[in-house]
Protein backbone atom coordinates (compact mmCIF):
# COMPACT_ATOMS: atom_id res chain seq x y z
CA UNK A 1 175.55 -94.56 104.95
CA UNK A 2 179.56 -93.92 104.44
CA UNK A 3 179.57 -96.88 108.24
CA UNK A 4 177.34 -98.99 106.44
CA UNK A 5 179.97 -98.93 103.29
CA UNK A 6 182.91 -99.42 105.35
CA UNK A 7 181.63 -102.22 107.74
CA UNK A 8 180.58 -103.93 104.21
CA UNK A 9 184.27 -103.78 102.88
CA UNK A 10 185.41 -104.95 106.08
CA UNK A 11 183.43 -108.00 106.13
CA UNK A 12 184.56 -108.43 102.83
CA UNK A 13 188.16 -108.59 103.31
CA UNK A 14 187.36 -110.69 106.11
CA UNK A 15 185.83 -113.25 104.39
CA UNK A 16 188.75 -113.18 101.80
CA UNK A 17 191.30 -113.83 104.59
CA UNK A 18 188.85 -116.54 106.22
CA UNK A 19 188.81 -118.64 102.55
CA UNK A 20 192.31 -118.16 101.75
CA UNK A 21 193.14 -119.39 105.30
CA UNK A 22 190.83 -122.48 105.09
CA UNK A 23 192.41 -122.98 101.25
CA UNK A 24 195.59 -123.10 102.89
CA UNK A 25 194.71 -125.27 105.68
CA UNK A 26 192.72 -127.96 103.47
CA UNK A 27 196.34 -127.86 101.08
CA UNK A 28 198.62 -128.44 104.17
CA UNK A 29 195.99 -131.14 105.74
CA UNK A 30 195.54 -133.20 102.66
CA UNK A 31 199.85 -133.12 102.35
CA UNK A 32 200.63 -134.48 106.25
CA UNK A 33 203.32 -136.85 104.76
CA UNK A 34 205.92 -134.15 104.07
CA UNK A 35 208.53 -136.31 106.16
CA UNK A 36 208.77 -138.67 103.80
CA UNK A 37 211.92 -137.76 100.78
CA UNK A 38 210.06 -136.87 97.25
CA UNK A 39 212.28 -139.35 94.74
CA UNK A 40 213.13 -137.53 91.82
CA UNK A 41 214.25 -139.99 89.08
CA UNK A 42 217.78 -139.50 88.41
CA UNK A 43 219.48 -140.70 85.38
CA UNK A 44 222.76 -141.89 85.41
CA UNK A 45 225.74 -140.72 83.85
CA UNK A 46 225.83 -143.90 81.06
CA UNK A 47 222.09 -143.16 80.42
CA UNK A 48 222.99 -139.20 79.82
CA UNK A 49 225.89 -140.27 77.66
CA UNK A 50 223.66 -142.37 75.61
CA UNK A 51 221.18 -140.13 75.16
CA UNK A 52 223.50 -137.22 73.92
CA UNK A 53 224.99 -139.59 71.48
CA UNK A 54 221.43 -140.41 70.00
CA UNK A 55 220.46 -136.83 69.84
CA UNK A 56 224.19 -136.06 68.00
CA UNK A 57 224.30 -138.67 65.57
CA UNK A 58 220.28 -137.34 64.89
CA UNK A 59 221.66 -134.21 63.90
CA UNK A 60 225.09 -135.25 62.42
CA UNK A 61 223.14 -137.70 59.59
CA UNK A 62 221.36 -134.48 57.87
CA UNK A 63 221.60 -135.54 54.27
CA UNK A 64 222.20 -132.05 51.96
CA UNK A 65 219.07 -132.66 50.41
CA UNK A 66 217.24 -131.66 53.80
CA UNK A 67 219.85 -128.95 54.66
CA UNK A 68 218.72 -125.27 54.82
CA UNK A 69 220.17 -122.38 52.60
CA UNK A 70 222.28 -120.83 54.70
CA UNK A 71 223.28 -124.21 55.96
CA UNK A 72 224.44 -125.11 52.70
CA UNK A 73 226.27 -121.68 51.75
CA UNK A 74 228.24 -122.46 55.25
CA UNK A 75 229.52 -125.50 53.86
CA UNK A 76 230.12 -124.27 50.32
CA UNK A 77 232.08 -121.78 51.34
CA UNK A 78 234.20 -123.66 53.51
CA UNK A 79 234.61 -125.79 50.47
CA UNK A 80 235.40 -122.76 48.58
CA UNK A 81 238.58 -122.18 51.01
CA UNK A 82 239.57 -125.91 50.95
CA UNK A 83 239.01 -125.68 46.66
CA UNK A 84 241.22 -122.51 46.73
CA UNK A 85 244.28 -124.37 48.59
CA UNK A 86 244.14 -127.38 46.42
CA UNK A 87 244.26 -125.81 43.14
CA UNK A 88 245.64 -122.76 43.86
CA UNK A 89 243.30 -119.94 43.13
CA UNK A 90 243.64 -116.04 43.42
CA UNK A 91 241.74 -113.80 46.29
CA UNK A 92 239.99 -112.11 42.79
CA UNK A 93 239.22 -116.21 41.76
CA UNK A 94 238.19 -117.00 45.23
CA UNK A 95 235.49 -114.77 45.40
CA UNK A 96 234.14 -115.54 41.91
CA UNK A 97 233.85 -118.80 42.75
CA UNK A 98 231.90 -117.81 46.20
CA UNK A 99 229.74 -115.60 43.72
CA UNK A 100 229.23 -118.64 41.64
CA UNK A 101 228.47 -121.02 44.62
CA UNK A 102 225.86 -118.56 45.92
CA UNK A 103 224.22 -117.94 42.05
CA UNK A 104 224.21 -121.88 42.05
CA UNK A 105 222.43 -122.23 45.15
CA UNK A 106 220.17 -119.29 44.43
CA UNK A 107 218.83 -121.24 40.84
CA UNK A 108 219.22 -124.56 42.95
CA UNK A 109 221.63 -126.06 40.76
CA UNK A 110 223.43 -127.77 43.91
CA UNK A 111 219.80 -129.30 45.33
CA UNK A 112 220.14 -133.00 44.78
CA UNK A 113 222.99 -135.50 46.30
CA UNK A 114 224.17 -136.09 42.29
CA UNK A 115 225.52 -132.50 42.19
CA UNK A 116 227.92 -132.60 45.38
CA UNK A 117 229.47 -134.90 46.88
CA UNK A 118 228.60 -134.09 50.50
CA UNK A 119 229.92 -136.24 53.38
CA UNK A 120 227.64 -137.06 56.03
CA UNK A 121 229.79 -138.04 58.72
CA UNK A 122 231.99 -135.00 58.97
CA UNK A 123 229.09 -132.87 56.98
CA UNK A 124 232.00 -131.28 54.95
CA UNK A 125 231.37 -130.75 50.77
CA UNK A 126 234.25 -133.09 49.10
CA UNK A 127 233.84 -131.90 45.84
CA UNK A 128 231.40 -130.53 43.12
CA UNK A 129 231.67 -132.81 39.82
CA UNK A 130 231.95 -130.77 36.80
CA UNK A 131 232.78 -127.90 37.85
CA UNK A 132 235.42 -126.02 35.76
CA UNK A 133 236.66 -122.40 35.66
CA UNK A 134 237.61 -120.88 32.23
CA UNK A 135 240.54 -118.38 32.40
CA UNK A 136 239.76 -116.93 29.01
CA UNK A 137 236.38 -115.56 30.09
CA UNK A 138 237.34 -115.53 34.30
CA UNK A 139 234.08 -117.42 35.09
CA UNK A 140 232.98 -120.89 36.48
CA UNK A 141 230.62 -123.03 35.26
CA UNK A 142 229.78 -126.99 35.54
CA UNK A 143 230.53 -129.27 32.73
CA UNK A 144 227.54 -131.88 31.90
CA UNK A 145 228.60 -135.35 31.44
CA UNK A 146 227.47 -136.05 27.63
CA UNK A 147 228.70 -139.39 27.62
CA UNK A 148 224.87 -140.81 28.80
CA UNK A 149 223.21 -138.72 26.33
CA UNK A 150 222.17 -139.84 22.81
CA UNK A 151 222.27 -137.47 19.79
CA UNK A 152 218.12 -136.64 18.51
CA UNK A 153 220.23 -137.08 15.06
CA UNK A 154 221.06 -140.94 15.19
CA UNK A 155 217.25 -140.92 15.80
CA UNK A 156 215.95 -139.69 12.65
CA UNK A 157 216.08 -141.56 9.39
CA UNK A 158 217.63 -141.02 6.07
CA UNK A 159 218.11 -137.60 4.65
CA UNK A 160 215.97 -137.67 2.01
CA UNK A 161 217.37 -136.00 -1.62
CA UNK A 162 214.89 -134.24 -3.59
CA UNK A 163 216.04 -132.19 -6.96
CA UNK A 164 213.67 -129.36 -8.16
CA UNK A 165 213.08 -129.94 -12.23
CA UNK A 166 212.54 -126.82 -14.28
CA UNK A 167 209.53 -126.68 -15.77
C-alpha cells in the first residue's frame, strides 16, 4: 500500500515536470525571433521638456478657490511673514494675526477669489482687502466695503405722526 502511494506521487511530480517543460518549450518555440532588437520608443529630450512644462504649468494655474486647507494656511502664513515686514508688526501681533488667518479659514471667510488677492503665477497671497487690526482691543478683523450697500431706511416711506387725544 505505502509503494503504491509513493509510485503515485512520483508519477505525479513527473507529470508536473513533463507540462512545465513542454510550457516552456511551446513559450521559447513560438518566440524564435529573439535576434531581432525589441524597439522601445524613446522620447526625446524636447518632447520630455515639453511634457514637464505642461504638467507644471497644470499644477502652477490652481486658482485658491480649488486649493486645499492646509494648502491655503501655507500660503497665508507666508503672507503673514511678508504682512509683518511691511507694516511692521510685533512677534505677540504676528501670531494674532496667524490665529486670525487660521479662525478665518476655519469659518471660510477667505473661500472665494473676492476675499484675497491670490496670484496665480507665483501662487503667493498679495494681500487681504479689508483687513485691519485695532490696537485698542489687540485684534484683527476685516472691514466691509459699505459704499455698495443701500440703507433699508431710504427704503421706507414717510414717518407717519400720530398724536393720542385725551378722551
Amino acid at each position: 500500500m505505502k509503494m503504491d502511494i509513493e509510485s503515485e506521487f512520483e508519477n505525479n511530480n513527473d507529470n508536473e515536470e513533463n507540462k512545465t517543460d513542454k510550457m516552456y518549450k511551446n513559450a521559447v518555440a513560438e518566440k524564435e525571433d529573439l535576434s531581432e532588437p525589441i524597439h522601445i520608443p524613446v522620447k526625446s529630450n524636447k518632447e520630455m521638456f515639453y511634457d514637464l512644462m505642461n504638467t507644471e504649468t497644470a499644477t502652477i494655474t490652481n486658482d485658491w478657490r480649488k486649493m486645499n486647507k492646509s494648502t491655503k494656511l501655507s500660503k497665508l502664513f507666508q503672507f503673514a511673514e511678508q504682512y509683518k515686514i511691511t507694516n511692521s508688526l510685533s512677534e505677540e501681533e504676528h501670531s494674532i494675526l496667524v490665529q486670525f488667518l487660521k479662525d478665518s479659514v476655519d469659518k471660510k471667510k477667505l473661500v472665494s477669489t473676492k476675499d484675497i488677492i491670490f496670484d496665480k503665477n507665483s501662487q503667493k497671497v498679495l494681500g487681504i482687502p479689508g483687513i485691519v487690526y485695532i490696537k485698542s482691543k489687540k485684534h484683527f478683523t476685516f472691514r466691509t466695503n459699505n459704499d455698495k450697500r443701500v440703507s433699508t431706511l431710504k427704503s421706507l416711506g414717510p414717518k407717519k405722526n400720530v398724536t393720542k387725544e385725551n378722551i
